[in-house]
N, C-alpha and C. Protein backbone atom coordinates (compact mmCIF):
# COMPACT_ATOMS: atom_id res chain seq x y z
N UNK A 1 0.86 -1.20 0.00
CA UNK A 1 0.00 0.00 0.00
C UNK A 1 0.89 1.24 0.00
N UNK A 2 0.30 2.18 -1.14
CA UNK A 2 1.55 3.59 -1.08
C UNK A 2 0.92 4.19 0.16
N UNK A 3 1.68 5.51 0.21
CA UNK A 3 1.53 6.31 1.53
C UNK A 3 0.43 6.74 1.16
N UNK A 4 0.22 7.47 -0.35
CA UNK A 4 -1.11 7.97 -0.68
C UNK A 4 -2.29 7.15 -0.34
N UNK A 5 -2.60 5.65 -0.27
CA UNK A 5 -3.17 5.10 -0.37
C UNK A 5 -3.73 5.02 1.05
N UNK A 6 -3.00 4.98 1.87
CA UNK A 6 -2.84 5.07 3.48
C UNK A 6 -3.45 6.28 3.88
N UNK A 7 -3.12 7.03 3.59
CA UNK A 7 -3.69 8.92 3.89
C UNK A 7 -4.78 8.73 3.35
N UNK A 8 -5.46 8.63 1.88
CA UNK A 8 -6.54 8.07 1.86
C UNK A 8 -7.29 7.29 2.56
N UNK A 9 -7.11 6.20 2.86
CA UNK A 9 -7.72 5.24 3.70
C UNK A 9 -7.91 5.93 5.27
N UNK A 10 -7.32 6.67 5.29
CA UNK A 10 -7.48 6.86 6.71
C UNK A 10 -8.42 8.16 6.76
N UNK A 11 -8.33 9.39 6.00
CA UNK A 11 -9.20 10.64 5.72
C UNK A 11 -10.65 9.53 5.57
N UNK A 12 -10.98 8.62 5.18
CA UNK A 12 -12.13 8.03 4.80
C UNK A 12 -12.82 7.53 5.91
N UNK A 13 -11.77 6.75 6.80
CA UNK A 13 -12.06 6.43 7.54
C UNK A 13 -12.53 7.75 9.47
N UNK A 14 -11.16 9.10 9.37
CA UNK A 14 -11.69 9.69 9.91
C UNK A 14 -13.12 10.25 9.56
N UNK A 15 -13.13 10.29 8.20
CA UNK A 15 -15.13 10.94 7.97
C UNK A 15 -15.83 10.42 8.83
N UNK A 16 -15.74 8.85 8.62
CA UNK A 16 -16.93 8.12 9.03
C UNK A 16 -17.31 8.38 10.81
N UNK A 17 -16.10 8.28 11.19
CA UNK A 17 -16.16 8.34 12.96
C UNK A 17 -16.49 9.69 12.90
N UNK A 18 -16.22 10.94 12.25
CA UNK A 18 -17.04 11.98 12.43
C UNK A 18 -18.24 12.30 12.29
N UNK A 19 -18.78 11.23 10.85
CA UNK A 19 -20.29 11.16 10.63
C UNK A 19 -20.98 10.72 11.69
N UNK A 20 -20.86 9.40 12.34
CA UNK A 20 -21.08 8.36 13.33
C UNK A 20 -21.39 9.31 14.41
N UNK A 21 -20.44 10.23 14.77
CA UNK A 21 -20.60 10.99 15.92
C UNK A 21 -21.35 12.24 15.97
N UNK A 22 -21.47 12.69 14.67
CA UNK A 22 -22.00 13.76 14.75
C UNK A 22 -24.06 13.00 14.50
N UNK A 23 -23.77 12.13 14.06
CA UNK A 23 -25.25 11.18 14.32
C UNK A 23 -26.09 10.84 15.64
N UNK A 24 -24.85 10.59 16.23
CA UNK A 24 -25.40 10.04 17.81
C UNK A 24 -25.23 11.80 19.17
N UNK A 25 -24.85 12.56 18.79
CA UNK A 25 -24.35 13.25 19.89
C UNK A 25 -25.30 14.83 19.54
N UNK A 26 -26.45 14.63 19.90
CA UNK A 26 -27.52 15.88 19.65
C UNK A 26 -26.83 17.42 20.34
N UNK A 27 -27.67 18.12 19.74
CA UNK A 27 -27.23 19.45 19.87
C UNK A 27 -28.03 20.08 21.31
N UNK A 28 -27.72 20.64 22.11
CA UNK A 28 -28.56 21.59 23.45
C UNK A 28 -30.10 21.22 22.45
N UNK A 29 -30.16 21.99 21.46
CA UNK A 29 -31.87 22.36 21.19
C UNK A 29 -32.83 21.42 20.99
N UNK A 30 -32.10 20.02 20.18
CA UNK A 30 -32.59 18.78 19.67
C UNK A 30 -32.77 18.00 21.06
N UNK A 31 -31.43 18.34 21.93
CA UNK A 31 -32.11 17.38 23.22
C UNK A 31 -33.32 18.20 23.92
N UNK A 32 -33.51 19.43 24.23
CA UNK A 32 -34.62 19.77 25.11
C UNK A 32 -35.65 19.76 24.39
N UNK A 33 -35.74 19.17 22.51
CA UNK A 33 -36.97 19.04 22.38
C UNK A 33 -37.73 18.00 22.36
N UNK A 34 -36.56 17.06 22.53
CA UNK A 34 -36.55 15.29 22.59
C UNK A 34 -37.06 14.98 24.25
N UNK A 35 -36.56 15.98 25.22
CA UNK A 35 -37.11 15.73 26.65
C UNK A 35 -38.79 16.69 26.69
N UNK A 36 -38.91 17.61 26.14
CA UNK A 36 -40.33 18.27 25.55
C UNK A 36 -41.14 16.83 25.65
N UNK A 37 -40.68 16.46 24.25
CA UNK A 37 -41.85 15.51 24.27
C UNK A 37 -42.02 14.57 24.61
N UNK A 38 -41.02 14.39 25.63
CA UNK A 38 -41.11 12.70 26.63
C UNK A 38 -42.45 13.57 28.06
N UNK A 39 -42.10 14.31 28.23
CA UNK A 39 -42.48 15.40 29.37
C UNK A 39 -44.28 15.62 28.53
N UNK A 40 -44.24 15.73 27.43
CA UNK A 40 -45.60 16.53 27.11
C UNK A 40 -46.58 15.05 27.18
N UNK A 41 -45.65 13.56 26.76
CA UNK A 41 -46.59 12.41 26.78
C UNK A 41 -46.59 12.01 28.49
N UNK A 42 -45.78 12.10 29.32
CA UNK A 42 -45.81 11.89 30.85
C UNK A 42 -46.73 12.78 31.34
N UNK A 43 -47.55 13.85 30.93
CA UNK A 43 -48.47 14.55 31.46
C UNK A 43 -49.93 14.28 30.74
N UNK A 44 -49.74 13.18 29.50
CA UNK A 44 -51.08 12.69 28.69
C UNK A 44 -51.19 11.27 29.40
N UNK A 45 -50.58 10.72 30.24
CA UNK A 45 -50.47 9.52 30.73
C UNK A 45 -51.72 9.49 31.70
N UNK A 46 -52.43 8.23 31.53
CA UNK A 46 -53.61 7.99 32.57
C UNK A 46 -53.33 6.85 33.38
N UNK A 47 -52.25 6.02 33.39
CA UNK A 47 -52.18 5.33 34.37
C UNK A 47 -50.46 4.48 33.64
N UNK A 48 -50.00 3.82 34.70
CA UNK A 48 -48.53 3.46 34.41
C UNK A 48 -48.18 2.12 35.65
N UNK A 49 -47.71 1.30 35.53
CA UNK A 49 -47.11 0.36 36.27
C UNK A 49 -45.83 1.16 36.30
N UNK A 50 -44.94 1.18 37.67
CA UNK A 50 -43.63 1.72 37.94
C UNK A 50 -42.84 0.65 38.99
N UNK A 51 -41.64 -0.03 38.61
CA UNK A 51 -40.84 -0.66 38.90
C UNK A 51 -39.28 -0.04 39.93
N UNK A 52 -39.29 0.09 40.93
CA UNK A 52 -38.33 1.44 41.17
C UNK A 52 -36.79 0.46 42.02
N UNK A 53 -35.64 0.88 41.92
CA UNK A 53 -34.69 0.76 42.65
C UNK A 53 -33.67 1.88 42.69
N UNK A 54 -34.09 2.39 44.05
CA UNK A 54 -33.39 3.51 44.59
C UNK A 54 -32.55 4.11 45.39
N UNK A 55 -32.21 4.80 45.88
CA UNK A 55 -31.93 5.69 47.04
C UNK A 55 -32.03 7.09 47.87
N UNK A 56 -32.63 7.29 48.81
CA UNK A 56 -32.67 8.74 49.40
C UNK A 56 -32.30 8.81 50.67
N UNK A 57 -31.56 9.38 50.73
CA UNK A 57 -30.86 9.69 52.00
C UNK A 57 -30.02 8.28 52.88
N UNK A 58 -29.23 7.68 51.62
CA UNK A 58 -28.54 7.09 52.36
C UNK A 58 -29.56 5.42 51.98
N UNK A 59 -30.70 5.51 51.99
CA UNK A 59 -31.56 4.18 52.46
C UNK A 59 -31.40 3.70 50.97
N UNK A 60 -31.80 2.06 50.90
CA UNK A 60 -32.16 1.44 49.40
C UNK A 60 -33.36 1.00 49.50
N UNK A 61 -34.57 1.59 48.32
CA UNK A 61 -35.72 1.32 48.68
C UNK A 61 -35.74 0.15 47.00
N UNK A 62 -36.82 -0.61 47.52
CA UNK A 62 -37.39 -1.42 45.87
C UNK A 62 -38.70 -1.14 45.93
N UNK A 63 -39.47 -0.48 45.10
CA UNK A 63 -40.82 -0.31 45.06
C UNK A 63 -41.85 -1.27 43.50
N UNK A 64 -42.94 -1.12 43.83
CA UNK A 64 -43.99 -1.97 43.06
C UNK A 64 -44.97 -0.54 42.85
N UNK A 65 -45.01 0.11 41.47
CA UNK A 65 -46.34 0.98 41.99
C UNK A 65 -47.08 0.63 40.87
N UNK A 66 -48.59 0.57 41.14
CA UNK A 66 -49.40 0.80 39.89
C UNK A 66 -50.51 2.02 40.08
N UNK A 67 -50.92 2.71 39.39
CA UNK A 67 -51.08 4.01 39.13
C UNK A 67 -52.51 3.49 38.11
N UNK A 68 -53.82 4.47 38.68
CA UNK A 68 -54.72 4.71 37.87
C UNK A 68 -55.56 6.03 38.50
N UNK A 69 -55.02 7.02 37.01
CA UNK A 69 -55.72 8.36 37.64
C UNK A 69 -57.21 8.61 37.75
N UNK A 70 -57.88 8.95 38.80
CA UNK A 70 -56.64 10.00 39.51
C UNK A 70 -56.75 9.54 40.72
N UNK A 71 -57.13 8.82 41.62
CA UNK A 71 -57.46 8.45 42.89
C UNK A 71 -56.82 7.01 42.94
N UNK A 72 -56.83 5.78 41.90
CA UNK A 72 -56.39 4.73 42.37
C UNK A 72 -54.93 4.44 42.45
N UNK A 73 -54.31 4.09 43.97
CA UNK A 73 -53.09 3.64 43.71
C UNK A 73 -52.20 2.64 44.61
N UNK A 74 -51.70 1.98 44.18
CA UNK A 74 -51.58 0.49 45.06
C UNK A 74 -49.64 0.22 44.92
N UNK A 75 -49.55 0.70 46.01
CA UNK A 75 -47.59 0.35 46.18
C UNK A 75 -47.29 -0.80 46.73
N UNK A 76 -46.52 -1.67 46.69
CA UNK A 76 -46.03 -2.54 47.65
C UNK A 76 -44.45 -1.84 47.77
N UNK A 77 -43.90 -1.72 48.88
CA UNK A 77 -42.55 -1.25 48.99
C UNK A 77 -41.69 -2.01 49.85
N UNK A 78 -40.36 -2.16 49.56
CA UNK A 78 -39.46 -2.77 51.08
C UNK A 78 -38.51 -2.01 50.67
N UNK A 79 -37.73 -1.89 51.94
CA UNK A 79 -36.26 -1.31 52.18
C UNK A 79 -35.34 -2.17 52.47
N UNK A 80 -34.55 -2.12 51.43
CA UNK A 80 -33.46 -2.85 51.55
C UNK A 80 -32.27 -3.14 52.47
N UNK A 81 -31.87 -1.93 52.85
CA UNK A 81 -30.81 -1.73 54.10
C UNK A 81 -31.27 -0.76 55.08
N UNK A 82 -32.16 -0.70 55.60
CA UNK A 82 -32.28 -0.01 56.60
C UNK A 82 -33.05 -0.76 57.39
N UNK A 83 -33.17 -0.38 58.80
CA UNK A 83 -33.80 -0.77 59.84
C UNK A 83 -35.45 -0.06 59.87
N UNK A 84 -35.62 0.90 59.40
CA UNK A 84 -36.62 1.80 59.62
C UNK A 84 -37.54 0.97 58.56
N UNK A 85 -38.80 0.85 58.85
CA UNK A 85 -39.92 0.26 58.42
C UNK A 85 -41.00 0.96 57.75
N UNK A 86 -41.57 0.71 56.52
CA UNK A 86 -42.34 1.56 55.71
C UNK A 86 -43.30 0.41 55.87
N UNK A 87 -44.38 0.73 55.44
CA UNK A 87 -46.03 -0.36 54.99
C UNK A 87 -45.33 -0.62 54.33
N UNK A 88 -45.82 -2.31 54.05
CA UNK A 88 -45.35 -3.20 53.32
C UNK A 88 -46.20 -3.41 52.23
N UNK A 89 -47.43 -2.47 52.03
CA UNK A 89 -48.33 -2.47 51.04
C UNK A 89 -49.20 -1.02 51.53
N UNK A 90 -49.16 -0.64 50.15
CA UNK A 90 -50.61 0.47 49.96
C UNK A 90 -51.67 0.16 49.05
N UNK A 91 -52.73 0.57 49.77
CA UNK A 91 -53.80 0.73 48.94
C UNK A 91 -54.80 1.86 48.55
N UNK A 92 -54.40 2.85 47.76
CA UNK A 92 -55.56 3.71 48.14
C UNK A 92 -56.40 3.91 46.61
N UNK A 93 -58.06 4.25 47.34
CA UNK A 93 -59.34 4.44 45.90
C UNK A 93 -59.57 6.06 46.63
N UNK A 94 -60.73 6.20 46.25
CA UNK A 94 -61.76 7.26 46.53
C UNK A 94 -62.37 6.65 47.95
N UNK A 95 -62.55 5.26 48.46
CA UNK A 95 -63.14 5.11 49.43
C UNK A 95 -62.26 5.19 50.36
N UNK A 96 -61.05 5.09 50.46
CA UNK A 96 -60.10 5.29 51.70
C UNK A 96 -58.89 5.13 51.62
N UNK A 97 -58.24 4.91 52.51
CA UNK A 97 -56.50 4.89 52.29
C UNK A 97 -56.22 3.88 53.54
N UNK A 98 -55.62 2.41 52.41
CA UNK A 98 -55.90 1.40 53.40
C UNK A 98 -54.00 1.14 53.45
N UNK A 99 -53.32 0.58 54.41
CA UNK A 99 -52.40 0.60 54.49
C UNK A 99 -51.75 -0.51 55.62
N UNK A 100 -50.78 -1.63 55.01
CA UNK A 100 -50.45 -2.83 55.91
C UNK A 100 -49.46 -2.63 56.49
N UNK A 101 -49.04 -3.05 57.59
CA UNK A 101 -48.17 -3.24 58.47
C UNK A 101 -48.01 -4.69 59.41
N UNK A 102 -47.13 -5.37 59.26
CA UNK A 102 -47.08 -6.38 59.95
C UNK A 102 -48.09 -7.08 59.98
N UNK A 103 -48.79 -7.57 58.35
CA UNK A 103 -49.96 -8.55 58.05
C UNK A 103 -51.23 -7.96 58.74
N UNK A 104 -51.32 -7.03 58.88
CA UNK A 104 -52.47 -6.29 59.39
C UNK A 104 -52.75 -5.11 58.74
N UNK A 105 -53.87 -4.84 58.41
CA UNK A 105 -54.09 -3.85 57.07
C UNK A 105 -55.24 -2.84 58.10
N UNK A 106 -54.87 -1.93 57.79
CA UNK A 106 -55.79 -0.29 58.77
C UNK A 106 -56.14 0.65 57.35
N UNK A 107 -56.92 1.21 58.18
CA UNK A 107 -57.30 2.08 56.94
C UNK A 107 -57.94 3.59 57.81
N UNK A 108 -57.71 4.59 56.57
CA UNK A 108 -57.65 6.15 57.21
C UNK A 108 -59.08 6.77 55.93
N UNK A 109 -59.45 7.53 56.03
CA UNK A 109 -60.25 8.21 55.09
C UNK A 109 -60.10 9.84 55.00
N UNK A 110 -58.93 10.14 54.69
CA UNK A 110 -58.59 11.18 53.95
C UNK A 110 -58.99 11.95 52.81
N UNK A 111 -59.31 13.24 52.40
CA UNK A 111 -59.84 13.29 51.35
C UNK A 111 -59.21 12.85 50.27
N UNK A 112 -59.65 12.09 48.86
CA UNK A 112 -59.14 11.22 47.83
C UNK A 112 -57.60 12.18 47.45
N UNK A 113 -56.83 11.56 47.15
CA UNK A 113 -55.68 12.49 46.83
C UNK A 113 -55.56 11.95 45.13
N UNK A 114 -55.05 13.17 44.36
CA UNK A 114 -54.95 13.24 43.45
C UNK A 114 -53.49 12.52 42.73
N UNK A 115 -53.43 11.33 42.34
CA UNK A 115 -51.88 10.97 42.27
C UNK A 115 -51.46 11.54 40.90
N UNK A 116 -52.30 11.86 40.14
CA UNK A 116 -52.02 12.00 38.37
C UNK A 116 -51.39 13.06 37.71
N UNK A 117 -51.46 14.46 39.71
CA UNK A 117 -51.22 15.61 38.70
C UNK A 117 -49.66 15.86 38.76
N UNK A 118 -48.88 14.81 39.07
CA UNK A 118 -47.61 15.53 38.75
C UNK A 118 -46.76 14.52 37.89
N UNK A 119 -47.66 13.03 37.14
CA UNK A 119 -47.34 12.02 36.79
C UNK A 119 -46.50 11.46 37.08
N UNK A 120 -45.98 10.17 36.47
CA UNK A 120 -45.28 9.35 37.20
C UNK A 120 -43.54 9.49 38.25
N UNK A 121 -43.35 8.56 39.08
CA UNK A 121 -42.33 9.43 39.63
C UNK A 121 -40.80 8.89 39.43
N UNK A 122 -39.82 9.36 39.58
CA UNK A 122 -38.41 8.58 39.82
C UNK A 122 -37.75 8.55 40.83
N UNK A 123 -38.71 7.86 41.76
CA UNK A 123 -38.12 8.02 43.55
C UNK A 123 -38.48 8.83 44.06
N UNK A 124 -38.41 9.95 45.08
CA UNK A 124 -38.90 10.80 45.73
C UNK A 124 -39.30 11.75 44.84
N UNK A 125 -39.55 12.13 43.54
CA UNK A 125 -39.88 13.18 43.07
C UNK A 125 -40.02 12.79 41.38
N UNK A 126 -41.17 13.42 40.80
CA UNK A 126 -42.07 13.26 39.87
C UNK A 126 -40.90 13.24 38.49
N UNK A 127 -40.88 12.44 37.78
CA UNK A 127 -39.72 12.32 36.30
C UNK A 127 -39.88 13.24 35.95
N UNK A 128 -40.76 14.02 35.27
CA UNK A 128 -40.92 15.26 34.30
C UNK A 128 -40.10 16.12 35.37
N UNK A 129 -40.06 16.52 36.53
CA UNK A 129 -39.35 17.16 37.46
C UNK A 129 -37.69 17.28 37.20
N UNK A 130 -37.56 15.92 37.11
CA UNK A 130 -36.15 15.12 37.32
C UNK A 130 -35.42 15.42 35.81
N UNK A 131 -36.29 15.75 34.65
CA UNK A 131 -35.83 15.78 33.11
C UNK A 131 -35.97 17.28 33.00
N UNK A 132 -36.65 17.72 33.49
CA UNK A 132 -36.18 19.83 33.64
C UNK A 132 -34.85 19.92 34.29
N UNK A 133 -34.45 19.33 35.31
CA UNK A 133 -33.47 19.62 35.84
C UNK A 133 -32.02 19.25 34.85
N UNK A 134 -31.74 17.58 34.47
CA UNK A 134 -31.47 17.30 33.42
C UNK A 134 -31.23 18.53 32.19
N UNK A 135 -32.10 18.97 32.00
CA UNK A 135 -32.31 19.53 30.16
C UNK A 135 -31.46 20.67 30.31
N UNK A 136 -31.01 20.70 31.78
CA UNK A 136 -30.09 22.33 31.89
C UNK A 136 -28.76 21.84 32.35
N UNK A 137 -28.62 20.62 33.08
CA UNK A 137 -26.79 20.01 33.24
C UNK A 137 -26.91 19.20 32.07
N UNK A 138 -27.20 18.34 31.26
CA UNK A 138 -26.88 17.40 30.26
C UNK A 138 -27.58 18.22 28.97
N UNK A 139 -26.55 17.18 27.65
CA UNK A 139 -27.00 16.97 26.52
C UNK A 139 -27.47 15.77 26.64
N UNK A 140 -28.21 15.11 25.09
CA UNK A 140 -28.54 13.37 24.99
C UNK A 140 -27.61 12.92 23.83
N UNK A 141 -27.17 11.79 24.02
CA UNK A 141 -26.55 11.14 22.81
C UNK A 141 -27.46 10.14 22.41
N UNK A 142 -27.86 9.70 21.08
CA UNK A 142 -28.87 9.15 20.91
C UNK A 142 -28.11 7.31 20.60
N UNK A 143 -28.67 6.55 21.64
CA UNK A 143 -28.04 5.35 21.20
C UNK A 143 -28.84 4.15 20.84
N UNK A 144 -27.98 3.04 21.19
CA UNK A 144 -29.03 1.78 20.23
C UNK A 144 -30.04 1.54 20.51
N UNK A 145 -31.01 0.84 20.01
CA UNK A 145 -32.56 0.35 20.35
C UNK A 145 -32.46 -1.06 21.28
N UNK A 146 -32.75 -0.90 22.04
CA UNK A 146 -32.81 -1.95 23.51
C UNK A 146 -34.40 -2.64 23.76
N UNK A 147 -34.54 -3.66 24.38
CA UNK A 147 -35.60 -4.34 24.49
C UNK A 147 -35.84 -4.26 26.03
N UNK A 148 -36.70 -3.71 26.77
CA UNK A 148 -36.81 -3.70 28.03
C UNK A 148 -38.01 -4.24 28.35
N UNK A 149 -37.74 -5.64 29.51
CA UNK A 149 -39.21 -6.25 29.23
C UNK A 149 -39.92 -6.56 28.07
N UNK A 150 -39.60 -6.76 27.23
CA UNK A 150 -40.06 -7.74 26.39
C UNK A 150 -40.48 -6.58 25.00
N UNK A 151 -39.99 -4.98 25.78
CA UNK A 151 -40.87 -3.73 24.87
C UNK A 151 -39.29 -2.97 23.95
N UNK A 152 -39.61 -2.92 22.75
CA UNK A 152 -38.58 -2.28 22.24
C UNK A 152 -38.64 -0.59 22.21
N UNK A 153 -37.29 -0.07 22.48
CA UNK A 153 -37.72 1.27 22.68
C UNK A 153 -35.88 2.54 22.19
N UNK A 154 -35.86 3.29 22.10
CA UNK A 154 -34.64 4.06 21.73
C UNK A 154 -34.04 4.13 22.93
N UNK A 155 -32.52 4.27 23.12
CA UNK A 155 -32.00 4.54 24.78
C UNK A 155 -31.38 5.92 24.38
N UNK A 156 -31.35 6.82 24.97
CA UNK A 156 -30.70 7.97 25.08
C UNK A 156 -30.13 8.56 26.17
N UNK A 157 -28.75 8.37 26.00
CA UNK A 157 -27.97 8.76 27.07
C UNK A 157 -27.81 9.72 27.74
N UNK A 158 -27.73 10.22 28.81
CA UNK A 158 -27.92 12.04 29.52
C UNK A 158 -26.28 12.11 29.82
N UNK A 159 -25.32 13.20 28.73
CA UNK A 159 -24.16 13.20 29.35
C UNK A 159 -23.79 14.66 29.50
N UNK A 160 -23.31 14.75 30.78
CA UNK A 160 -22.82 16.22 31.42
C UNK A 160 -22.50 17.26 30.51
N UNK A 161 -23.21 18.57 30.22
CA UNK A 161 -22.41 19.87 29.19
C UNK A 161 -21.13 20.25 29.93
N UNK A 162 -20.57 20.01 31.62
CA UNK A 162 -19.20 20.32 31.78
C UNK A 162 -18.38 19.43 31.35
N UNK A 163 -17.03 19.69 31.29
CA UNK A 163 -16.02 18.15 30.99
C UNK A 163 -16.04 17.75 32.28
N UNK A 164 -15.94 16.81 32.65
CA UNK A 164 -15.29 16.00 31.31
C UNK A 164 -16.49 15.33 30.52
N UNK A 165 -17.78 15.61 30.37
CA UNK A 165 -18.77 15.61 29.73
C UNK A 165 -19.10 13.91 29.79
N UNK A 166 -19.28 13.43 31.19
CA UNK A 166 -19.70 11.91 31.57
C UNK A 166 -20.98 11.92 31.58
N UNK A 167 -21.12 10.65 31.32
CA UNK A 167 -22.60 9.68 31.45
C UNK A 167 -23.12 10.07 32.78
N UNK A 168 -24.68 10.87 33.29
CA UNK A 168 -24.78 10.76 34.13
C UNK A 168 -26.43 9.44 34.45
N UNK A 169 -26.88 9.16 33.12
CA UNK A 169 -27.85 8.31 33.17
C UNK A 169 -28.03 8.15 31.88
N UNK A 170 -29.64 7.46 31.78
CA UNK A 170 -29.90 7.41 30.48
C UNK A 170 -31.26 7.10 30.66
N UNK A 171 -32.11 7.31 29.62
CA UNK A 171 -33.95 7.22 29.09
C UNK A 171 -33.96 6.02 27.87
N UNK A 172 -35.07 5.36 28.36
CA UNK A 172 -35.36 4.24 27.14
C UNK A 172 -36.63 5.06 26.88
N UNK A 173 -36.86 4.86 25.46
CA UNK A 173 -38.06 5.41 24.93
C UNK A 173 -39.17 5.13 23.85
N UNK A 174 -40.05 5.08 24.26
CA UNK A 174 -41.06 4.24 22.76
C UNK A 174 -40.82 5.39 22.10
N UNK A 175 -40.46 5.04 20.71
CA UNK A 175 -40.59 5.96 19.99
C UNK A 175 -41.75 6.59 18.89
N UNK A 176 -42.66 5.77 18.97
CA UNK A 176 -44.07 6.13 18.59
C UNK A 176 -44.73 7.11 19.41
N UNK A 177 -44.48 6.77 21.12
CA UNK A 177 -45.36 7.24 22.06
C UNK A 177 -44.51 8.61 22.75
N UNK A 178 -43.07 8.35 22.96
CA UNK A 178 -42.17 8.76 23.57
C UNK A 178 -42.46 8.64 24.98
N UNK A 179 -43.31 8.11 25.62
CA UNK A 179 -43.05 7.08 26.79
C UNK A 179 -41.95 6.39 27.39
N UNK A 180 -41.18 6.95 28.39
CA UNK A 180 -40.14 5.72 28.90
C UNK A 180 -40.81 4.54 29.41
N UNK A 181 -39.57 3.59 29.22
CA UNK A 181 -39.92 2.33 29.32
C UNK A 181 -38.64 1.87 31.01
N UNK A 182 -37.61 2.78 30.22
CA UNK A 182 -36.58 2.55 31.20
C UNK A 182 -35.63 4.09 31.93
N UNK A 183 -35.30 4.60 33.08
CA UNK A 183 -34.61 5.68 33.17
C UNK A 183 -33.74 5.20 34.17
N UNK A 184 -32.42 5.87 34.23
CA UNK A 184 -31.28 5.71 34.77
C UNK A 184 -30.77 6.19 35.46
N UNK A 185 -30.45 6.92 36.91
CA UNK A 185 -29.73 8.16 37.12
C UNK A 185 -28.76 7.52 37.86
N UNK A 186 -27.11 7.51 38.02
CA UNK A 186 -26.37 6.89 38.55
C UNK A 186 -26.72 5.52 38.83
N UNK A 187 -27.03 5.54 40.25
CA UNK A 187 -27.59 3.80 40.45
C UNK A 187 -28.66 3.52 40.51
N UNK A 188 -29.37 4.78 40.42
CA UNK A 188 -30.89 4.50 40.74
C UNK A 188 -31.79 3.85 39.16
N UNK A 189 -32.54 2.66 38.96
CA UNK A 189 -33.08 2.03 38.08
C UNK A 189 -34.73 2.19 38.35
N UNK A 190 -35.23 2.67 37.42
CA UNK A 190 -36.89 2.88 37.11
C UNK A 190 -37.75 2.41 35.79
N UNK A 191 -38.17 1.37 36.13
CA UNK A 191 -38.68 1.12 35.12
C UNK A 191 -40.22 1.06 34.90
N UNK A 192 -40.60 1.55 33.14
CA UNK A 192 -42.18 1.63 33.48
C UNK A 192 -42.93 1.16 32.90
N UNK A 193 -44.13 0.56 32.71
CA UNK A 193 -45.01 -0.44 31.81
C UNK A 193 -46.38 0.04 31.92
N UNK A 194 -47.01 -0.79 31.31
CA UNK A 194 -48.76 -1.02 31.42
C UNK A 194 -49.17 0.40 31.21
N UNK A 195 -48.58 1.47 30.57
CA UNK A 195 -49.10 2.55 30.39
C UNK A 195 -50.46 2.95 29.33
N UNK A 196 -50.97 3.71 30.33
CA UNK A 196 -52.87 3.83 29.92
C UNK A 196 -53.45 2.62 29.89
N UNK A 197 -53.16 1.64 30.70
CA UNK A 197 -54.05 -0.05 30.66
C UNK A 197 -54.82 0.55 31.64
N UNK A 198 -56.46 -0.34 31.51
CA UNK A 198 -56.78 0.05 33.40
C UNK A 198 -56.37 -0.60 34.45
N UNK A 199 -56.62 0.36 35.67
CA UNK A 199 -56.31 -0.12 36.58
C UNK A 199 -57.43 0.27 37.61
N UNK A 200 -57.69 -1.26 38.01
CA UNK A 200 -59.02 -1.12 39.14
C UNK A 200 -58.30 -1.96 41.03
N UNK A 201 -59.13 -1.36 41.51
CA UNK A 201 -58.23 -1.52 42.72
C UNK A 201 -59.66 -1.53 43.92
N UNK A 202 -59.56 -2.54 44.78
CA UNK A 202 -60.68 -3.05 45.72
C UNK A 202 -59.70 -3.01 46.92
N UNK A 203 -60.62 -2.44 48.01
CA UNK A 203 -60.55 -2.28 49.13
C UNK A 203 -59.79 -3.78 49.59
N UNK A 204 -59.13 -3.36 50.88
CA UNK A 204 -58.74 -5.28 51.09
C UNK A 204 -60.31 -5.75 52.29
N UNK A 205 -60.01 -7.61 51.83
CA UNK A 205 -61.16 -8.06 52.20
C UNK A 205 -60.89 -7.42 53.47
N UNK A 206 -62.71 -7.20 54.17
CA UNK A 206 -63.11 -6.82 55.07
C UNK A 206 -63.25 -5.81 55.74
N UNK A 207 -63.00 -4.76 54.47
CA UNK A 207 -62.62 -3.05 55.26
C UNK A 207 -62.85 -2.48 54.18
């Protein structure tokens, strides 16, 4: 191979890794309009199964939620490393707010609380919340199509606008719906399903 041939080969080859990159690595405007409309379908959402593994303040929580707006909603939760004890199940409708503890289920009648108006959450605080904050420290790099639960969806990576410009999570996304399926933030894992299925929810027997 001459040298020319080499310098060639290689100008051809730098294109491509520049094309490649300039493919996957969105601009400030393209990502906040790509989180727009994950944010504009998370506020058209009427109900969502949510899968959670987290942390706040130190604790590791695993949660079960299913969600039907605007009053029905049914958690099962445990804590992983801590000593401190949460209900080991929720239940709440319009008729009350029933809640277990140590195989014994009580119930309160509060006025119905509204779970729908700040849609679904990512641990202590509502996603659409969590992707404003996002849309002002990160860009998205747009990456491969992943199967989560059995659902195919786009993954898009959230990486820092300072340098050294790291991965700080990432969004799986239907791309028909723009619905996440999957979100990422350091260690914390959220995953979400059954979105707009119904969801009906009965008092527990005897109360």
């Amino acid at each position: 191979m001459t040298m020319k041939t080499l310098l060639g080969s290689l100008a051809v080859l730098l294109a491509m890794v520049l094309t490649s990159c300039s493919k996957t690595d969105m601009s400030t405007g393209a990502s906040e309009k790509q989180i727009n409309l994950v944010q504009t379908a998370l506020g058209q959402a009427r109900s969502w199964h949510v899968s959670s593994t987290f942390a706040v303040n130190g604790e590791t929580s695993h949660m079960q939620e299913d969600l039907g707006c605007p009053f029905n909603y049914h958690r099962v939760g445990r804590l992983l490393d801590s000593q401190r004890k949460l209900p080991d199940e929720i239940i709440a409708t319009q008729k009350g707010y029933y809640y277990s503890e140590d195989e014994r289920w009580n119930v309160l009648h509060p006025p119905p609380n509204d779970y729908c108006k700040d849609g679904p959450n990512a641990g202590a605080f509502p996603l659409a919340e969590t992707l404003e904050v996002l849309k002002r420290r990160t860009t998205l790099k747009k990456a491969e199509t992943q199967s989560i639960d059995g659902a195919s969806c786009r993954e898009f990576d959230f990486v820092g606008v300072e340098s050294p410009r790291e991965k700080v999570g990432s969004l799986c996304i239907d791309e028909q719906t723009n619905l996440p399926f999957e979100f990422r933030y350091r260690k914390d894992v959220y995953r979400y399903s059954k979105w707009n299925e119904p969801v009906t929810l009965e008092p527990p027997p005897g109360l």
